[in-house]
Protein backbone atom coordinates (compact mmCIF):
# COMPACT_ATOMS: atom_id res chain seq x y z
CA UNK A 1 -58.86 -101.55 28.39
CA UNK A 2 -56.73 -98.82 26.71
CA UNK A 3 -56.92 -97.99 23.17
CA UNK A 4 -54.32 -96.18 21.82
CA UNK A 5 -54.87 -94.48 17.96
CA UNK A 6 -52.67 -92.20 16.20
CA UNK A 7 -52.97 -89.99 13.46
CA UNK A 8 -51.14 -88.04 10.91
CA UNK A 9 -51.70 -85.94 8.14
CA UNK A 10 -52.45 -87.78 5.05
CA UNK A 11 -49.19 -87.86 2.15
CA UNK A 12 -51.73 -87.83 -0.66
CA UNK A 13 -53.88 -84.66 1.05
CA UNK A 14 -52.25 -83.09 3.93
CA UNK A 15 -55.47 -81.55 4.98
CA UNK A 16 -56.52 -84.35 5.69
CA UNK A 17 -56.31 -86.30 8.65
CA UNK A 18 -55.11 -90.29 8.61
CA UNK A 19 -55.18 -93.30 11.55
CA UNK A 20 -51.49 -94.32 11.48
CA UNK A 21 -51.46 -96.95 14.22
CA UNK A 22 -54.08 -98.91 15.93
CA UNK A 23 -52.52 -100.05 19.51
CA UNK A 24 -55.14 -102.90 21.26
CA UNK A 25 -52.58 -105.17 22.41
CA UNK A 26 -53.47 -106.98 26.15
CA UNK A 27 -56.78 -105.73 25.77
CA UNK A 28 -58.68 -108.97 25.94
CA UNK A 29 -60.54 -108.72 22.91
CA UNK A 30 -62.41 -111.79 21.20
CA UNK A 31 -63.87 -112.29 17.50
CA UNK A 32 -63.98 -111.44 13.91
CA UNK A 33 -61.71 -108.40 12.90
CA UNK A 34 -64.14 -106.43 10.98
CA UNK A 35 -63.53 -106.02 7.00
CA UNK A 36 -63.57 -101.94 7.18
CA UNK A 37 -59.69 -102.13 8.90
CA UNK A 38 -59.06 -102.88 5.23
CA UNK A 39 -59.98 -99.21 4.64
CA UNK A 40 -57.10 -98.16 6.49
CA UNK A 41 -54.82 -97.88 3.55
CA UNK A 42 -52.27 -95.62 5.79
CA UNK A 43 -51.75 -97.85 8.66
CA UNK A 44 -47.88 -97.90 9.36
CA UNK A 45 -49.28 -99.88 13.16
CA UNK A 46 -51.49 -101.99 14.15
CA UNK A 47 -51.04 -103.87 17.19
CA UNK A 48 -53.53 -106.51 18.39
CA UNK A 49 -51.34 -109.07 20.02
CA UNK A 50 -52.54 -110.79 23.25
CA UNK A 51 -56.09 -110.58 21.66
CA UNK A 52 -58.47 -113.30 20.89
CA UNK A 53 -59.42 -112.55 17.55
CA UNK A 54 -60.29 -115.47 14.70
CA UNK A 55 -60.72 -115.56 10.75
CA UNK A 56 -58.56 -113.56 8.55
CA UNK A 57 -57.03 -110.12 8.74
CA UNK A 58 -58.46 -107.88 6.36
């Protein structure tokens, strides 16, 4: 499995240091996305196609 995140500085703060894309496509994953990706309030990517994942996206 590869997992692929990048980051950024953040536009708000930019000393501080932001994930900008998540990249889990293919990787064969299977369940609940977890609420906390709804944290990620400067995700510009988020790839999770291929996946097995059920209930909503946060």
């Amino acid at each position: 499995m590869e997992f692929f995140a990048h980051q950024r500085s953040s536009l708000d703060d930019p000393k501080s240091t932001v994930v900008a894309g998540i990249d889990l496509k293919n990787a064969d994953i299977a369940g609940y996305l977890p609420v906390e990706l709804g944290l990620l309030t400067d995700i510009a990517l988020f790839h999770v196609n291929s996946n097995k994942f059920c209930g909503i996206i946060p």
